[in-house]
PDB file of N, CA and C in Angstrom:
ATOM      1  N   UNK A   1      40.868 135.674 -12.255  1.00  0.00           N
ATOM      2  CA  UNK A   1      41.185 136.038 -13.625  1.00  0.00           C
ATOM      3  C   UNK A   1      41.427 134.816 -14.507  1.00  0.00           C
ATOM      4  N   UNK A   2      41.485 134.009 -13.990  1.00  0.00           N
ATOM      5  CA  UNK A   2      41.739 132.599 -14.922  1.00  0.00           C
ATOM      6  C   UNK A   2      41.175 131.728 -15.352  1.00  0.00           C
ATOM      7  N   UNK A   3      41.100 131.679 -16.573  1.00  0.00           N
ATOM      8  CA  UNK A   3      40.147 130.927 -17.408  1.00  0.00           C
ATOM      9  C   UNK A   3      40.528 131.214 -19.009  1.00  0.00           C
ATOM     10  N   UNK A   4      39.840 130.750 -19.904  1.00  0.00           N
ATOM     11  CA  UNK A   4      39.666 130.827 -21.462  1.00  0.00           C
ATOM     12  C   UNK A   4      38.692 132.678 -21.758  1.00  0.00           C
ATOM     13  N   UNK A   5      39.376 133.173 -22.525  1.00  0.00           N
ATOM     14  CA  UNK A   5      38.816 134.015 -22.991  1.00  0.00           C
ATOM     15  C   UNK A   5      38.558 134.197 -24.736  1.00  0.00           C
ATOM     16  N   UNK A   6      37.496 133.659 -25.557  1.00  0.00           N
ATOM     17  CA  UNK A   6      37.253 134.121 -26.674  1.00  0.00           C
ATOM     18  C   UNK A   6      36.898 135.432 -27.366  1.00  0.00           C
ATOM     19  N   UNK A   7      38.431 135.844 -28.299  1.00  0.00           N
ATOM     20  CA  UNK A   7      38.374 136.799 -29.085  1.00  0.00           C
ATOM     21  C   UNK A   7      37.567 137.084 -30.004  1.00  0.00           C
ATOM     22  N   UNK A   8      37.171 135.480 -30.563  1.00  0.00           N
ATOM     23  CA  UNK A   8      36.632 135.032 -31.843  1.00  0.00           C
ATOM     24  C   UNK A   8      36.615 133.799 -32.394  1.00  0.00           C
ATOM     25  N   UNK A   9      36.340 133.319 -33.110  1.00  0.00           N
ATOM     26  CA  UNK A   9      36.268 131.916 -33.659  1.00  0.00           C
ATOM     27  C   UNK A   9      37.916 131.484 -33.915  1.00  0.00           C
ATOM     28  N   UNK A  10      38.168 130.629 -33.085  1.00  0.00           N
ATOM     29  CA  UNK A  10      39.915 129.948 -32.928  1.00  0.00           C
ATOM     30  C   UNK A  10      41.000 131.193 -32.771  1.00  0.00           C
ATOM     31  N   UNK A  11      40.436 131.812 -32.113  1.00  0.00           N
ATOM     32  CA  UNK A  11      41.204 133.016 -31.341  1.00  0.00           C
ATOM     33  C   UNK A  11      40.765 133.519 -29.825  1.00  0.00           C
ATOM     34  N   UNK A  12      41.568 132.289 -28.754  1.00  0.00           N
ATOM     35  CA  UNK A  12      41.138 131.904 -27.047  1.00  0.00           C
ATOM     36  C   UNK A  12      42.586 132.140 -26.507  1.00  0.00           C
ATOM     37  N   UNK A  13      42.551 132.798 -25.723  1.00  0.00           N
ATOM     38  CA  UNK A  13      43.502 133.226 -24.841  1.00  0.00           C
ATOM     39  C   UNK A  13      43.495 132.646 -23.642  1.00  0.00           C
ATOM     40  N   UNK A  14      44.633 132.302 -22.973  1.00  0.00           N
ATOM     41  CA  UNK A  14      44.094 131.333 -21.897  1.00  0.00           C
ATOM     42  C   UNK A  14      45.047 131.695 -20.732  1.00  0.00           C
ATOM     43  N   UNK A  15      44.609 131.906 -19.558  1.00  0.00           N
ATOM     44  CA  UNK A  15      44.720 133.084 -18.206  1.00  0.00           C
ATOM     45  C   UNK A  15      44.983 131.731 -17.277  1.00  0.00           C
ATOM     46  N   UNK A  16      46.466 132.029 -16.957  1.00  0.00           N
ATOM     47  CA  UNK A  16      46.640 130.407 -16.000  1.00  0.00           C
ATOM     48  C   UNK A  16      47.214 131.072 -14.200  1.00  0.00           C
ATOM     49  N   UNK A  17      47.261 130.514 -13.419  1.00  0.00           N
ATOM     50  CA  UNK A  17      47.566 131.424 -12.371  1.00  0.00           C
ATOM     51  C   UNK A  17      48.290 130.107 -11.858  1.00  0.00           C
ATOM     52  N   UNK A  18      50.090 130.221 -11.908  1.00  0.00           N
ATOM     53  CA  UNK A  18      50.923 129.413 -10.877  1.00  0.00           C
ATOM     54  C   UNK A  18      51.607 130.181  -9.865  1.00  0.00           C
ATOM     55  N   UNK A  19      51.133 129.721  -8.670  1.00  0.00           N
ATOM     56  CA  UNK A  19      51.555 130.622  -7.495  1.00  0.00           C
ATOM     57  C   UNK A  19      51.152 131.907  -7.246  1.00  0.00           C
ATOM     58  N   UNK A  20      51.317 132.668  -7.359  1.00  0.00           N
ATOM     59  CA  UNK A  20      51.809 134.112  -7.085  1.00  0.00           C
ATOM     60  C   UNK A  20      51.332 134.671  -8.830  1.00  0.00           C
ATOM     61  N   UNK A  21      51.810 133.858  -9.785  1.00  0.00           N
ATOM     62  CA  UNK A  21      51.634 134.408 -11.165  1.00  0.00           C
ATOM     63  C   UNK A  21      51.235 134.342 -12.170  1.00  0.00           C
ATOM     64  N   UNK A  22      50.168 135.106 -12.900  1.00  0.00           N
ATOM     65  CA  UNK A  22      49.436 135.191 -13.753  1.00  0.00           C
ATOM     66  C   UNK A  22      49.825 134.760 -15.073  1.00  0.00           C
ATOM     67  N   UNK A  23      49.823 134.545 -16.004  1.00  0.00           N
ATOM     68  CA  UNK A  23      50.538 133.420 -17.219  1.00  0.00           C
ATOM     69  C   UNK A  23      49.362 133.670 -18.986  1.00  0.00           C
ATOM     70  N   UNK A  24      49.742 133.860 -19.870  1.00  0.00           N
ATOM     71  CA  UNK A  24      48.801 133.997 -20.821  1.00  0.00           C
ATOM     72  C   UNK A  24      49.549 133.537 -21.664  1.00  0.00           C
ATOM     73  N   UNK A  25      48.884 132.663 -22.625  1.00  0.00           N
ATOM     74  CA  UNK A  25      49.209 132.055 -24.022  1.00  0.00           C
ATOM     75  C   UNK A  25      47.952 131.740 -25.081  1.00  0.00           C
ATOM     76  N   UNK A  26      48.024 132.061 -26.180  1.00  0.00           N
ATOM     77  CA  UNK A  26      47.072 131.675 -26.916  1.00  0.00           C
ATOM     78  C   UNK A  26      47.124 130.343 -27.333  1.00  0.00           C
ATOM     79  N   UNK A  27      45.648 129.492 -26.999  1.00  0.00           N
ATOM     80  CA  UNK A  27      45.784 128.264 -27.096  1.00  0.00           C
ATOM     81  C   UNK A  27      44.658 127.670 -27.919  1.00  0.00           C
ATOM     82  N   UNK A  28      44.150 128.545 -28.874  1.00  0.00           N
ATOM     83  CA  UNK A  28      43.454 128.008 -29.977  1.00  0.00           C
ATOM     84  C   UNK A  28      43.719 127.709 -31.392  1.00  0.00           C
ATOM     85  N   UNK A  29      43.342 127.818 -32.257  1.00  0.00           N
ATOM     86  CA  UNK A  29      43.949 128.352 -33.367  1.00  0.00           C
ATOM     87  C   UNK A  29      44.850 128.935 -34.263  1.00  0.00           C
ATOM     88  N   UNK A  30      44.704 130.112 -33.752  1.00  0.00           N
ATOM     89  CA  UNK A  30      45.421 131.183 -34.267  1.00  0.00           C
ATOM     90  C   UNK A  30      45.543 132.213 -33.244  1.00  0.00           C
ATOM     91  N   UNK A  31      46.587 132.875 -33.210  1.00  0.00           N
ATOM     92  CA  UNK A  31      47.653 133.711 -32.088  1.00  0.00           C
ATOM     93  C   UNK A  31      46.653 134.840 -32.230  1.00  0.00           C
ATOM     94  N   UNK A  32      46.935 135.563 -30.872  1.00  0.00           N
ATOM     95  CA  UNK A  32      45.860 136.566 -30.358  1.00  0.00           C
ATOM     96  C   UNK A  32      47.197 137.701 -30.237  1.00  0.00           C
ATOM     97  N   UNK A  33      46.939 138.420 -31.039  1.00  0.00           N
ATOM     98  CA  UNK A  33      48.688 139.436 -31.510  1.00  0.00           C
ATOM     99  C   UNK A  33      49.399 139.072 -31.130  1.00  0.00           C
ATOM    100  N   UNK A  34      50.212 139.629 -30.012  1.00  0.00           N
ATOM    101  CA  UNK A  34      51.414 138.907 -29.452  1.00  0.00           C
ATOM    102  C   UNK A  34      51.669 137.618 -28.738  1.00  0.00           C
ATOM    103  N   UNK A  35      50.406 136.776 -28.467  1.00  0.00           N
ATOM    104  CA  UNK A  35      50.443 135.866 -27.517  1.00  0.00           C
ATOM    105  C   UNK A  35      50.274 134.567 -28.755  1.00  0.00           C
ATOM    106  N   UNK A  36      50.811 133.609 -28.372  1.00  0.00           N
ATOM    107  CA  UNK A  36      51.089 132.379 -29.550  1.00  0.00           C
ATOM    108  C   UNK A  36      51.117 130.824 -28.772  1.00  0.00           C
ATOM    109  N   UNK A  37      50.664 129.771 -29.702  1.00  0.00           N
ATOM    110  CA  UNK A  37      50.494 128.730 -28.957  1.00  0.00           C
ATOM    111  C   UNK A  37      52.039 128.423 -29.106  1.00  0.00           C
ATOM    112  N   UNK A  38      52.060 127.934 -27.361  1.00  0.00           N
ATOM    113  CA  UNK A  38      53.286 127.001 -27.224  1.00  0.00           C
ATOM    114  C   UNK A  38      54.410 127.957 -26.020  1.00  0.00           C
ATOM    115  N   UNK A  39      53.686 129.391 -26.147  1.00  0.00           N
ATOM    116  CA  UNK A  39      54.558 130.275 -25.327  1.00  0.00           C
ATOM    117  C   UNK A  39      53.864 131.162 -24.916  1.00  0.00           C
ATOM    118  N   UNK A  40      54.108 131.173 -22.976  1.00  0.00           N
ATOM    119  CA  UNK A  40      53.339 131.680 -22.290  1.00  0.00           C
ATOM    120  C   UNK A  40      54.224 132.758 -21.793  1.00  0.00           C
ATOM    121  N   UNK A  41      53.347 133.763 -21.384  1.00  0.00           N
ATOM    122  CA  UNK A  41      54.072 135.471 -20.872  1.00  0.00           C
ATOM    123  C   UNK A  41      53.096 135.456 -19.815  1.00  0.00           C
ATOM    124  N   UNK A  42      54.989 135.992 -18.845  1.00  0.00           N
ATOM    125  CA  UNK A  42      53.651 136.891 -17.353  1.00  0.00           C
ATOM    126  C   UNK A  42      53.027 138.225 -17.576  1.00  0.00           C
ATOM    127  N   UNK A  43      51.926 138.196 -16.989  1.00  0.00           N
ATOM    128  CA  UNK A  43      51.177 139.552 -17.006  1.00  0.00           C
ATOM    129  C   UNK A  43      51.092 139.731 -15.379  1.00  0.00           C
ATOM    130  N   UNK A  44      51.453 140.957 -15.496  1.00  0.00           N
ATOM    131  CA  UNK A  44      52.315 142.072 -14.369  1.00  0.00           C
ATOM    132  C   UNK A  44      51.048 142.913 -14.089  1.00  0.00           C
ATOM    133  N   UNK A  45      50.762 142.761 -13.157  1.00  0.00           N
ATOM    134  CA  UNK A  45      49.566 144.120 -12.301  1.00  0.00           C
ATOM    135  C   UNK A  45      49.562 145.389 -12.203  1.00  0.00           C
ATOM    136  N   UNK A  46      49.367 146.427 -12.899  1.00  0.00           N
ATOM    137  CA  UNK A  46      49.449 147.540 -13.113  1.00  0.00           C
ATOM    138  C   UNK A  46      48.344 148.143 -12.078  1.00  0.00           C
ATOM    139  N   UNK A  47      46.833 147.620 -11.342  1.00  0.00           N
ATOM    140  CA  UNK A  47      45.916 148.221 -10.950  1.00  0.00           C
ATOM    141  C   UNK A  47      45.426 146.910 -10.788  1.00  0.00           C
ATOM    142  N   UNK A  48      44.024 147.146 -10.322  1.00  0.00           N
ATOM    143  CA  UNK A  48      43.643 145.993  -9.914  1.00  0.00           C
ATOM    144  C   UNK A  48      42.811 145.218 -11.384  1.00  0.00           C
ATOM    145  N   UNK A  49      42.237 145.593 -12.018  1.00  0.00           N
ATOM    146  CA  UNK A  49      42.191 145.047 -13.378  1.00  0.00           C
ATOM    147  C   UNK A  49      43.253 145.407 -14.341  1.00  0.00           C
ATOM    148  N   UNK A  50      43.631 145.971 -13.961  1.00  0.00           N
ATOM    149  CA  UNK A  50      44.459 146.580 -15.928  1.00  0.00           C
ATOM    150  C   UNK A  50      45.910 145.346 -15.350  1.00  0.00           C
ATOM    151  N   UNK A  51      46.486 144.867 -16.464  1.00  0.00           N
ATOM    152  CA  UNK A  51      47.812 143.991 -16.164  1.00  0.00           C
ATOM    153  C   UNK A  51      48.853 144.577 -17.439  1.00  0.00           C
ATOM    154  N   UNK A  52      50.075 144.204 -17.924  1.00  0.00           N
ATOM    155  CA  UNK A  52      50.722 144.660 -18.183  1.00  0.00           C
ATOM    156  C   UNK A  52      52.028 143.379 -18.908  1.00  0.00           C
ATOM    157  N   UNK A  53      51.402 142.914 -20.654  1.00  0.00           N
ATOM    158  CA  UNK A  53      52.197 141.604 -20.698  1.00  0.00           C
ATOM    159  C   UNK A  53      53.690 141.865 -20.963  1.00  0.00           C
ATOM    160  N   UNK A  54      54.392 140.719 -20.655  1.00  0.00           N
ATOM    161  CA  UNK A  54      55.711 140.375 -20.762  1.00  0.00           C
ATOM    162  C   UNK A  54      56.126 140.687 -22.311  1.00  0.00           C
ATOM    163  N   UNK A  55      55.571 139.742 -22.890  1.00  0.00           N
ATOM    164  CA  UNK A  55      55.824 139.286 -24.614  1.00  0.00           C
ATOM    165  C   UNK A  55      56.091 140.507 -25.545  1.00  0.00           C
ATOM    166  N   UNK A  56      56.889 140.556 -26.457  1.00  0.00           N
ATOM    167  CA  UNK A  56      57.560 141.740 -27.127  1.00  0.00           C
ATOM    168  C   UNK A  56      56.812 142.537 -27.571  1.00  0.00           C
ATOM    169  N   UNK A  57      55.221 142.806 -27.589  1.00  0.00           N
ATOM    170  CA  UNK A  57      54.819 143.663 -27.933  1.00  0.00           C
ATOM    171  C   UNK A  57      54.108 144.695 -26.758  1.00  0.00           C
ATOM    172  N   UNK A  58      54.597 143.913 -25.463  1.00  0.00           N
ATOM    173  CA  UNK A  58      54.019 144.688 -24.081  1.00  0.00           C
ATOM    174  C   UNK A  58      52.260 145.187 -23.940  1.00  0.00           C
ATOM    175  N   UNK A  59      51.747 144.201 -24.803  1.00  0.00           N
ATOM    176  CA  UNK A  59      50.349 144.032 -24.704  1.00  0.00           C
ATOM    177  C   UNK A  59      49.603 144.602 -23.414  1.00  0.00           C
ATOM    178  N   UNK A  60      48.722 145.332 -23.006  1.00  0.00           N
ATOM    179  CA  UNK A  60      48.086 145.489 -21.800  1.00  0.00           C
ATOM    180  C   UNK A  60      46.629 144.817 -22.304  1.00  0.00           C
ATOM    181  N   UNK A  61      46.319 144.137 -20.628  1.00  0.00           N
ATOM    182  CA  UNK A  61      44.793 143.733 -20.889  1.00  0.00           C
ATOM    183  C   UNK A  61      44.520 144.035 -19.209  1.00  0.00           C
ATOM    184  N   UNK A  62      42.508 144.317 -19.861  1.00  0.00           N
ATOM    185  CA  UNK A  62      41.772 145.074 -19.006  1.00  0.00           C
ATOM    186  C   UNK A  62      40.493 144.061 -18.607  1.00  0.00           C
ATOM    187  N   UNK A  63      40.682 143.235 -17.077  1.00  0.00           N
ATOM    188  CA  UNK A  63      39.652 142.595 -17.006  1.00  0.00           C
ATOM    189  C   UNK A  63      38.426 143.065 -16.641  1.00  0.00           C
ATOM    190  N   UNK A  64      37.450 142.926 -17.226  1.00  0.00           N
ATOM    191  CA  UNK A  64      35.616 143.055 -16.842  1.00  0.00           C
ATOM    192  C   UNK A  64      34.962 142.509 -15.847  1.00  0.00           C
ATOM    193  N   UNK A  65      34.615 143.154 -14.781  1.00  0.00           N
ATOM    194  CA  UNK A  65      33.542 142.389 -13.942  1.00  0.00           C
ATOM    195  C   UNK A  65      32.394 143.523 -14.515  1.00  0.00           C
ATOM    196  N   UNK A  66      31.629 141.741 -13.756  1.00  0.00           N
ATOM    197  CA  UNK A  66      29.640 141.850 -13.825  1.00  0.00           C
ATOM    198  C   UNK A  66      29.678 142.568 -12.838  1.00  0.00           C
ATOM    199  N   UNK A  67      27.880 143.195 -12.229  1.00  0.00           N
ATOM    200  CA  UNK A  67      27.613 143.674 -10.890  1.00  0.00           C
ATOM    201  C   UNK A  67      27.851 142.508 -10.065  1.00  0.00           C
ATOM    202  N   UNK A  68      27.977 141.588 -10.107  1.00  0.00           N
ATOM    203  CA  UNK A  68      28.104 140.719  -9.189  1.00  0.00           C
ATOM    204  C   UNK A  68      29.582 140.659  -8.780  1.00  0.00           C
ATOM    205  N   UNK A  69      30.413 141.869  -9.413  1.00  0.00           N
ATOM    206  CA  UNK A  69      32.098 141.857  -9.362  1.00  0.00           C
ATOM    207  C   UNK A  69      33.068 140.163 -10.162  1.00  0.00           C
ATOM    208  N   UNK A  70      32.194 139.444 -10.723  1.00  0.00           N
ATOM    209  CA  UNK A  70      32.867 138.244 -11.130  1.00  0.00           C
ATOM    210  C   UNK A  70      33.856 138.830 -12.697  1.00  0.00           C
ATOM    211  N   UNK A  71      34.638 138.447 -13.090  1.00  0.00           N
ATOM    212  CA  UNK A  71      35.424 138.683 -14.483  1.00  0.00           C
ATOM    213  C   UNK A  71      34.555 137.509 -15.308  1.00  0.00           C
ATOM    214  N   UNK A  72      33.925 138.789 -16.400  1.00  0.00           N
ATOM    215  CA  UNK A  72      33.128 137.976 -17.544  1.00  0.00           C
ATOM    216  C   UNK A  72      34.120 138.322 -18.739  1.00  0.00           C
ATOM    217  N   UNK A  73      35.099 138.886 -19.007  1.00  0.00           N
ATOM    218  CA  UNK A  73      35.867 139.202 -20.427  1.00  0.00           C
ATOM    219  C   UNK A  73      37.060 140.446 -19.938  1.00  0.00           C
ATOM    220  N   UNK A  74      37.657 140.084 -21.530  1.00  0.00           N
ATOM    221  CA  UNK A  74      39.116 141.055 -21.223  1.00  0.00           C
ATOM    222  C   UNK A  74      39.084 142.324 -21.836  1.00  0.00           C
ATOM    223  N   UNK A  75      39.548 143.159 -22.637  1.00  0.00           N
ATOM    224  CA  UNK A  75      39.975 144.147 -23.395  1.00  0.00           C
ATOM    225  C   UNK A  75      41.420 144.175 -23.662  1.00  0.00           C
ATOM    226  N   UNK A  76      42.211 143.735 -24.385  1.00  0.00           N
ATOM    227  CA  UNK A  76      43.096 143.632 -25.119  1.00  0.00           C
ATOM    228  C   UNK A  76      43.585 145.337 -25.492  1.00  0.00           C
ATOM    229  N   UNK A  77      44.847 145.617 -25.265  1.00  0.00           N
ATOM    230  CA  UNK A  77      45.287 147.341 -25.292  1.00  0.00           C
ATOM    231  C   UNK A  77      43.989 147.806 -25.214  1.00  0.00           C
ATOM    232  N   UNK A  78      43.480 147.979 -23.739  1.00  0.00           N
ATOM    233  CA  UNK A  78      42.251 149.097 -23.780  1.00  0.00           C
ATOM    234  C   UNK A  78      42.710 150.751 -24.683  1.00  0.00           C
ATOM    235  N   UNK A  79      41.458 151.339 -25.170  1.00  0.00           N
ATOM    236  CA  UNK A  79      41.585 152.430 -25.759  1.00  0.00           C
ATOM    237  C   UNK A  79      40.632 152.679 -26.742  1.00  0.00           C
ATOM    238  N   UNK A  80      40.655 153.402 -27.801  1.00  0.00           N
ATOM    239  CA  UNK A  80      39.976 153.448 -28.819  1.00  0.00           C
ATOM    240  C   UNK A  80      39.522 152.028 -29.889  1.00  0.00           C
ATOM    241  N   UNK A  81      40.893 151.032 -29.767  1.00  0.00           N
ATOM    242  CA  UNK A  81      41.225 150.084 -30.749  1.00  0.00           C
ATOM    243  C   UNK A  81      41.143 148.986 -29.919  1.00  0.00           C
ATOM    244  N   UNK A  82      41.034 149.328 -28.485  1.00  0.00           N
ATOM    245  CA  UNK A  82      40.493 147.870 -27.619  1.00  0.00           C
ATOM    246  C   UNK A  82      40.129 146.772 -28.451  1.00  0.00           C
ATOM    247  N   UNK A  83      40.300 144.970 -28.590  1.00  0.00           N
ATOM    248  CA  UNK A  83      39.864 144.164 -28.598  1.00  0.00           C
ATOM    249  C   UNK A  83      39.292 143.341 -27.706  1.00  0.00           C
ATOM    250  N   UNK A  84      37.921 143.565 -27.605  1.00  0.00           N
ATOM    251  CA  UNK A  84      37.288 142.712 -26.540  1.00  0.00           C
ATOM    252  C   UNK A  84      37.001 141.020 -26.806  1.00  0.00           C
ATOM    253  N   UNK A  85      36.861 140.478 -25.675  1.00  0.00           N
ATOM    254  CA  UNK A  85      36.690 139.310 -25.350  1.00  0.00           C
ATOM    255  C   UNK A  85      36.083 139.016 -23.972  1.00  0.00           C
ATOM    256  N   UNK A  86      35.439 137.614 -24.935  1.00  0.00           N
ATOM    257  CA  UNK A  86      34.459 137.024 -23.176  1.00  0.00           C
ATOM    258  C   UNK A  86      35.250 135.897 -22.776  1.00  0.00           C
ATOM    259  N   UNK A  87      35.149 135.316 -21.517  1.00  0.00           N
ATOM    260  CA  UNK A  87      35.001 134.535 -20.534  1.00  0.00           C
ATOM    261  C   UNK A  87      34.130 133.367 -20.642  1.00  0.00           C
ATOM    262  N   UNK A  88      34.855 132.334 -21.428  1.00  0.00           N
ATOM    263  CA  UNK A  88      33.825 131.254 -21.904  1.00  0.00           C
ATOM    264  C   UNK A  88      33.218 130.190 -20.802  1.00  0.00           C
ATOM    265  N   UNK A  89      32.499 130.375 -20.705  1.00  0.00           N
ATOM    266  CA  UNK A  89      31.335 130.014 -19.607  1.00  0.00           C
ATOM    267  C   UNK A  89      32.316 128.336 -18.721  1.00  0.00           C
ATOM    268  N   UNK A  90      32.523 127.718 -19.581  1.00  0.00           N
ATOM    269  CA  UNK A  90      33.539 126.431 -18.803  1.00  0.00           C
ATOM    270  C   UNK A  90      35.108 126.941 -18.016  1.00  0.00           C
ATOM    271  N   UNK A  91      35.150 128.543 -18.169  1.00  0.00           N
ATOM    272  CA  UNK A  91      36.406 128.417 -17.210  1.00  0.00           C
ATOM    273  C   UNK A  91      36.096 129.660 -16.464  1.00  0.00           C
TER     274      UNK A  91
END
């Protein structure tokens, strides 16, 4: 699951894994809703893709695999209003 994910132009979310735990902070531009540069939240495993963030707005994100099962992008509160994002090819 770890790597850079682009929302959009200076809106990259960035998926860090220490130890045991999964870690997200926005580290481009401009803050990806609840996630902001400079402060990182754990995201908690709900299923084997869906996770479940820390940060005050309790964000859920939904990772994408290819047929090849690899994670190419996220979904940001899956649902109707989902914000998707890819998996920028360097991470």
């Amino acid at each position: 699951y770890a790597g850079e994910y682009e929302f959009g132009p200076g809106a990259l979310l960035t998926i860090r894994q220490e130890g045991d735990r999964l870690l997200a902070e926005a580290t481009g531009e401009r803050a990806v809703y609840g996630f902001h540069r400079g402060r990182q939240w754990e995201i908690s495993p709900t299923s084997q893709l869906d996770f479940f963030s820390e940060n005050p707005r309790g964000d859920r994100l939904r990772f994408v695999r290819d047929g090849r099962n690899r994670v190419t992008g996220l979904t940001l509160n899956p649902g109707p209003w989902g914000i998707s994002a890819r998996k920028t090819p360097r991470s």
